[in-house]
PDB file of N, CA and C in Angstrom:
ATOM      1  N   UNK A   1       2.689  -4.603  -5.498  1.00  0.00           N
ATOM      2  CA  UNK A   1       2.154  -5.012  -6.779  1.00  0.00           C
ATOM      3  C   UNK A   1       0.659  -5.321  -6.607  1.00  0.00           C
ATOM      4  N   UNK A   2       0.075  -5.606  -7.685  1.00  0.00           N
ATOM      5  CA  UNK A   2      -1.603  -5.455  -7.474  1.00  0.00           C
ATOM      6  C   UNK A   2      -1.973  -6.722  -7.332  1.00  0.00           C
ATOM      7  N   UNK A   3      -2.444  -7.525  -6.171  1.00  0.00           N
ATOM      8  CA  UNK A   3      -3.048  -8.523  -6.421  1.00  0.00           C
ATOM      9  C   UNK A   3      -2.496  -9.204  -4.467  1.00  0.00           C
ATOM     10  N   UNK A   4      -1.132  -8.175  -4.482  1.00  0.00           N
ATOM     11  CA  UNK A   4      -0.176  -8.776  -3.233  1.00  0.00           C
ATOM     12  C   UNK A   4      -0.677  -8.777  -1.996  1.00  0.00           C
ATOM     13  N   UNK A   5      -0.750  -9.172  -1.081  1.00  0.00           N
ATOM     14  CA  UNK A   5      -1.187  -9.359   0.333  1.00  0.00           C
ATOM     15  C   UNK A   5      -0.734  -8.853   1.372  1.00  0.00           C
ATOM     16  N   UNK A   6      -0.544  -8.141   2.271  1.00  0.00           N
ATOM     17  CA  UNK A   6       0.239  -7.998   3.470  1.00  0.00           C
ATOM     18  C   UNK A   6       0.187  -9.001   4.386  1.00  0.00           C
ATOM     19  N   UNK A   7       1.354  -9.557   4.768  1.00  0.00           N
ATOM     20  CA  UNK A   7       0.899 -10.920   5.889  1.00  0.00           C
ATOM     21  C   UNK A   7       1.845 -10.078   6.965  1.00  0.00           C
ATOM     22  N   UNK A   8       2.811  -9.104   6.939  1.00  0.00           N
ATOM     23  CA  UNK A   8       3.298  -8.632   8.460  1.00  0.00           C
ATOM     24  C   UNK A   8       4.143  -7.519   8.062  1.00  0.00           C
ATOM     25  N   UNK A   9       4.195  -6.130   9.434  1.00  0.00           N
ATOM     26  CA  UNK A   9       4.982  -5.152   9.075  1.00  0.00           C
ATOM     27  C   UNK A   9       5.927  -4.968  10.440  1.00  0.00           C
ATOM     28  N   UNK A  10       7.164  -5.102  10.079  1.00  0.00           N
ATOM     29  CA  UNK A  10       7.630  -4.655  11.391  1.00  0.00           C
ATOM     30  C   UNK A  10       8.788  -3.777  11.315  1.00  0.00           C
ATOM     31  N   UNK A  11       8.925  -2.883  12.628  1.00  0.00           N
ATOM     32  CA  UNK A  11       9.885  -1.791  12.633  1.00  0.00           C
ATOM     33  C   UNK A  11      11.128  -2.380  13.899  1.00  0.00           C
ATOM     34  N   UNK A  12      12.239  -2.551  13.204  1.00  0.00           N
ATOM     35  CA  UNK A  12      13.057  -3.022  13.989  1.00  0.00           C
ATOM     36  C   UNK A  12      13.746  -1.800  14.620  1.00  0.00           C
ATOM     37  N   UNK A  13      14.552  -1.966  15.740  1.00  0.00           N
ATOM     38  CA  UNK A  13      15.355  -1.308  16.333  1.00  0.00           C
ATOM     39  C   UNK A  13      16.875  -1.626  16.830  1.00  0.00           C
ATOM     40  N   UNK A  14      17.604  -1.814  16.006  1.00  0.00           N
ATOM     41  CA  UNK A  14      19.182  -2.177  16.004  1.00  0.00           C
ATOM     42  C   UNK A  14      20.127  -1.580  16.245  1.00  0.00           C
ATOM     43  N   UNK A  15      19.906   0.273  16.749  1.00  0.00           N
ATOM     44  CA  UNK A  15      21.360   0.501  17.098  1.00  0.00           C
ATOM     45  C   UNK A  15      20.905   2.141  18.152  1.00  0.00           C
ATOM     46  N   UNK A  16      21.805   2.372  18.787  1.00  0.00           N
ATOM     47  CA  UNK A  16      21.211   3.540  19.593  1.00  0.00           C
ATOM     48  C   UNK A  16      21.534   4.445  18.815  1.00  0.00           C
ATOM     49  N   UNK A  17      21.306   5.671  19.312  1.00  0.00           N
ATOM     50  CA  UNK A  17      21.767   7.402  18.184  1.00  0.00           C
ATOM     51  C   UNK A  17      23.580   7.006  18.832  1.00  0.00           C
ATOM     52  N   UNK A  18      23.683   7.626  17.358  1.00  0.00           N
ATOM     53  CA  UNK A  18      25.559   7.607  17.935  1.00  0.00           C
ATOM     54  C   UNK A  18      25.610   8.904  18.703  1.00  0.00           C
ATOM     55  N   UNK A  19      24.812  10.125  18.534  1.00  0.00           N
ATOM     56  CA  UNK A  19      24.974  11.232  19.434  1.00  0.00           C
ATOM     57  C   UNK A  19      24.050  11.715  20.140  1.00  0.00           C
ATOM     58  N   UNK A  20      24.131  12.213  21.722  1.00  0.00           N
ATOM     59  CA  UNK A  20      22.517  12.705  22.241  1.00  0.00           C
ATOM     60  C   UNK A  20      21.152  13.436  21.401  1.00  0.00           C
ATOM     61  N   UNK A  21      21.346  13.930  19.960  1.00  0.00           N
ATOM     62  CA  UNK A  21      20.031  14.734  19.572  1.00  0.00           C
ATOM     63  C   UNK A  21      20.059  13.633  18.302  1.00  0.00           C
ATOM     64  N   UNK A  22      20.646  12.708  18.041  1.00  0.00           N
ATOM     65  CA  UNK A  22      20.976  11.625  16.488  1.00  0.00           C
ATOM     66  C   UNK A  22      19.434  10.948  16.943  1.00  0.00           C
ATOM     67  N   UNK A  23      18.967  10.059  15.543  1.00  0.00           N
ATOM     68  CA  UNK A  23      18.249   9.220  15.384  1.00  0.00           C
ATOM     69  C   UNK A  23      18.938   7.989  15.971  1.00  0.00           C
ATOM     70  N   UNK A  24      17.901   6.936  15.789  1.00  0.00           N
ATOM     71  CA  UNK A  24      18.240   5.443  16.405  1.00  0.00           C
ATOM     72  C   UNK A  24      18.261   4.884  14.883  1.00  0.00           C
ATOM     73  N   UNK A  25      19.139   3.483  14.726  1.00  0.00           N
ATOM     74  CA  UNK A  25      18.910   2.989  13.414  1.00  0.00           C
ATOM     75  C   UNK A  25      17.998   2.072  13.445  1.00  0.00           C
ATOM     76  N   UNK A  26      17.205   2.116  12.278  1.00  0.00           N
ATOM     77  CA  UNK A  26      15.792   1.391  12.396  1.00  0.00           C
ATOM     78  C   UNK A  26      15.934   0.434  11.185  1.00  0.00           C
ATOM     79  N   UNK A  27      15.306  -0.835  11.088  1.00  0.00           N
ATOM     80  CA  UNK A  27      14.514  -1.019  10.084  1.00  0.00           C
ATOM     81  C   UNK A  27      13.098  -1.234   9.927  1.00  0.00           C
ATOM     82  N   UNK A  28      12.748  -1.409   8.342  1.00  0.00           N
ATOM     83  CA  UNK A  28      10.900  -0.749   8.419  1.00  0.00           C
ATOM     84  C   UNK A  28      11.392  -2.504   7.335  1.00  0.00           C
ATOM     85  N   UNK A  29      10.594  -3.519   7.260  1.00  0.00           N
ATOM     86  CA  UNK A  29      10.184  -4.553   6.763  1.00  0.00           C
ATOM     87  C   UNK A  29       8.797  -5.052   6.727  1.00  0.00           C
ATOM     88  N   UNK A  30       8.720  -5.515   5.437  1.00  0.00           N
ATOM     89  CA  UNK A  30       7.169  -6.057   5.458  1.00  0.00           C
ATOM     90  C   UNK A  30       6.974  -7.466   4.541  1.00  0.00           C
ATOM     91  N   UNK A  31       6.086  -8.214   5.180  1.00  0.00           N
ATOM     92  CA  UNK A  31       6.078  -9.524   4.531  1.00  0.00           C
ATOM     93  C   UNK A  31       4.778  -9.926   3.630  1.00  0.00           C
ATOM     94  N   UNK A  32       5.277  -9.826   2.369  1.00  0.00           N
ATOM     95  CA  UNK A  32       3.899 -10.351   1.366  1.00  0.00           C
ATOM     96  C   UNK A  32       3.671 -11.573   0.497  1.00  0.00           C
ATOM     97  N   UNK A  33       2.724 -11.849   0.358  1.00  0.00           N
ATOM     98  CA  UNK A  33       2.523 -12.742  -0.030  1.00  0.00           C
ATOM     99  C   UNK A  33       1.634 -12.707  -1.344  1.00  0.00           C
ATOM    100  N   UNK A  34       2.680 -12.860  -2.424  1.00  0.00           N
ATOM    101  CA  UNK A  34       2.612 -12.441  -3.699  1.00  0.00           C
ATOM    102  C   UNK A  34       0.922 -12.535  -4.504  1.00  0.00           C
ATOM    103  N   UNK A  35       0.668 -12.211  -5.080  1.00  0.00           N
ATOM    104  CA  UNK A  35      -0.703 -12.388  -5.781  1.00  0.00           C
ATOM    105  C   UNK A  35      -0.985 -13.603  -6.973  1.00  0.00           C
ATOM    106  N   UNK A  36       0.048 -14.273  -7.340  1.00  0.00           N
ATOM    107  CA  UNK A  36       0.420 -15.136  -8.037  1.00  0.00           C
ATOM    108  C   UNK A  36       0.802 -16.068  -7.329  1.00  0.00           C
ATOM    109  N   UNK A  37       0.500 -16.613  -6.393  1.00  0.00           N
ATOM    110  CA  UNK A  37       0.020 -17.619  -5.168  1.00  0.00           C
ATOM    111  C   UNK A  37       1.740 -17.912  -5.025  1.00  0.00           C
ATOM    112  N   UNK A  38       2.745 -17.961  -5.527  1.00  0.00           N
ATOM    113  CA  UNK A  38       4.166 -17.977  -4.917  1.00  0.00           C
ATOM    114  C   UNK A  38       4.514 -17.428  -3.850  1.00  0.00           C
ATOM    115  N   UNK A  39       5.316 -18.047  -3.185  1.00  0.00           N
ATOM    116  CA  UNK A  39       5.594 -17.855  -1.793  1.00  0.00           C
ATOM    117  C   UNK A  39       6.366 -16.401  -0.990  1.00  0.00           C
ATOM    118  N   UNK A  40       5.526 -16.303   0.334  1.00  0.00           N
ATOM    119  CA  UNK A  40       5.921 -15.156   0.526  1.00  0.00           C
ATOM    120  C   UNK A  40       7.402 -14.617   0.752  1.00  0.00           C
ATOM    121  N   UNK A  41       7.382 -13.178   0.759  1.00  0.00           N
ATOM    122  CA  UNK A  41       8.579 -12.579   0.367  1.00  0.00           C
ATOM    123  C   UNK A  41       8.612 -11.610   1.686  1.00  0.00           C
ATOM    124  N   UNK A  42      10.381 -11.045   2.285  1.00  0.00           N
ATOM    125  CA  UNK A  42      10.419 -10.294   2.917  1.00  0.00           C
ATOM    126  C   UNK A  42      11.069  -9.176   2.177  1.00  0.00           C
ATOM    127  N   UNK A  43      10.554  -7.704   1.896  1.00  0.00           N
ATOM    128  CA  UNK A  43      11.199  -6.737   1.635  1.00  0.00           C
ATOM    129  C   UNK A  43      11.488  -5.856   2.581  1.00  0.00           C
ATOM    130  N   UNK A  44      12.993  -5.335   2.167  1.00  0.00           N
ATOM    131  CA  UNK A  44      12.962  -3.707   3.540  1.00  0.00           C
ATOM    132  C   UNK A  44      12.524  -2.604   2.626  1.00  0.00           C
ATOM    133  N   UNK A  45      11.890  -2.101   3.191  1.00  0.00           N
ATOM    134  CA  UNK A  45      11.569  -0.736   3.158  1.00  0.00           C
ATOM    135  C   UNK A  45      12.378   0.623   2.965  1.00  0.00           C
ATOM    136  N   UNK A  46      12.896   0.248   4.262  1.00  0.00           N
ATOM    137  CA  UNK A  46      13.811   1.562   5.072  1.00  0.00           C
ATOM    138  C   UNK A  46      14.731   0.753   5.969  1.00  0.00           C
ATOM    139  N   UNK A  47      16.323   1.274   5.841  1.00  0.00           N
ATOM    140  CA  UNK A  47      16.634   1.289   6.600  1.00  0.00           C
ATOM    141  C   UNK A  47      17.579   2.526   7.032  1.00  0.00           C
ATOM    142  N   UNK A  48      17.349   2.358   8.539  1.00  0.00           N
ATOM    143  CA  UNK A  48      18.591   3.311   9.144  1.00  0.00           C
ATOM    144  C   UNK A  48      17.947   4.819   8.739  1.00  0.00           C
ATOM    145  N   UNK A  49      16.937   4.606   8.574  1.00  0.00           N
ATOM    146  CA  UNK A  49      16.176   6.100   8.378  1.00  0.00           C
ATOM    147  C   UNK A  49      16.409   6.707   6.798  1.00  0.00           C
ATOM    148  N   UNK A  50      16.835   6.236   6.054  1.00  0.00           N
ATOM    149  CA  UNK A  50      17.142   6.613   4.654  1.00  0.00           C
ATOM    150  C   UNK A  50      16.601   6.141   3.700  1.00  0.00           C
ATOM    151  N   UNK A  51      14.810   6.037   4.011  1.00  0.00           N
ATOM    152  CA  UNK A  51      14.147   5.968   2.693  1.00  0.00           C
ATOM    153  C   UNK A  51      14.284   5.311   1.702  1.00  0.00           C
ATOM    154  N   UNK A  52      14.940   3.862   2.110  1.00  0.00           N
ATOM    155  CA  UNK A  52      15.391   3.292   0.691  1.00  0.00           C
ATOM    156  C   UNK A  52      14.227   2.328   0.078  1.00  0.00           C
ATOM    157  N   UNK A  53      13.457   3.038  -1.055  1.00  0.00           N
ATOM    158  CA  UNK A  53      12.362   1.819  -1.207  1.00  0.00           C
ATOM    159  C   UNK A  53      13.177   0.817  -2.073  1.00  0.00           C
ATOM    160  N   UNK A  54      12.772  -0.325  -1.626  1.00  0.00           N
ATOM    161  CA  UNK A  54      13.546  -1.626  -2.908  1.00  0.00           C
ATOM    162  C   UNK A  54      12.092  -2.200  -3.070  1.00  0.00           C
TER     163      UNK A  54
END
């Protein structure tokens, strides 16, 4: 949103590939801190590699 801050981004790593050529399950999180001086927020991004914007 316009005004929002980035205070942290991180890419987690929680699970191995279930098969030798598979992806690993990830998450993508980032922490902001709203523009309307209310307190910061953690959103995911992505997880598990499937693009989920929330």
């Amino acid at each position: 949103m316009a005004g929002d801050r980035l205070l942290d981004a991180r890419v987690e790593w929680h699970a191995p590939p279930t098969e030798p050529a598979g992806d690993p399950a990830l998450l993508l999180t980032v922490t902001v801190a709203p523009g309307d001086g209310s307190a910061p927020t953690c959103r995911l991004l992505s997880a598990q590699g499937q693009g989920m914007l929330m």
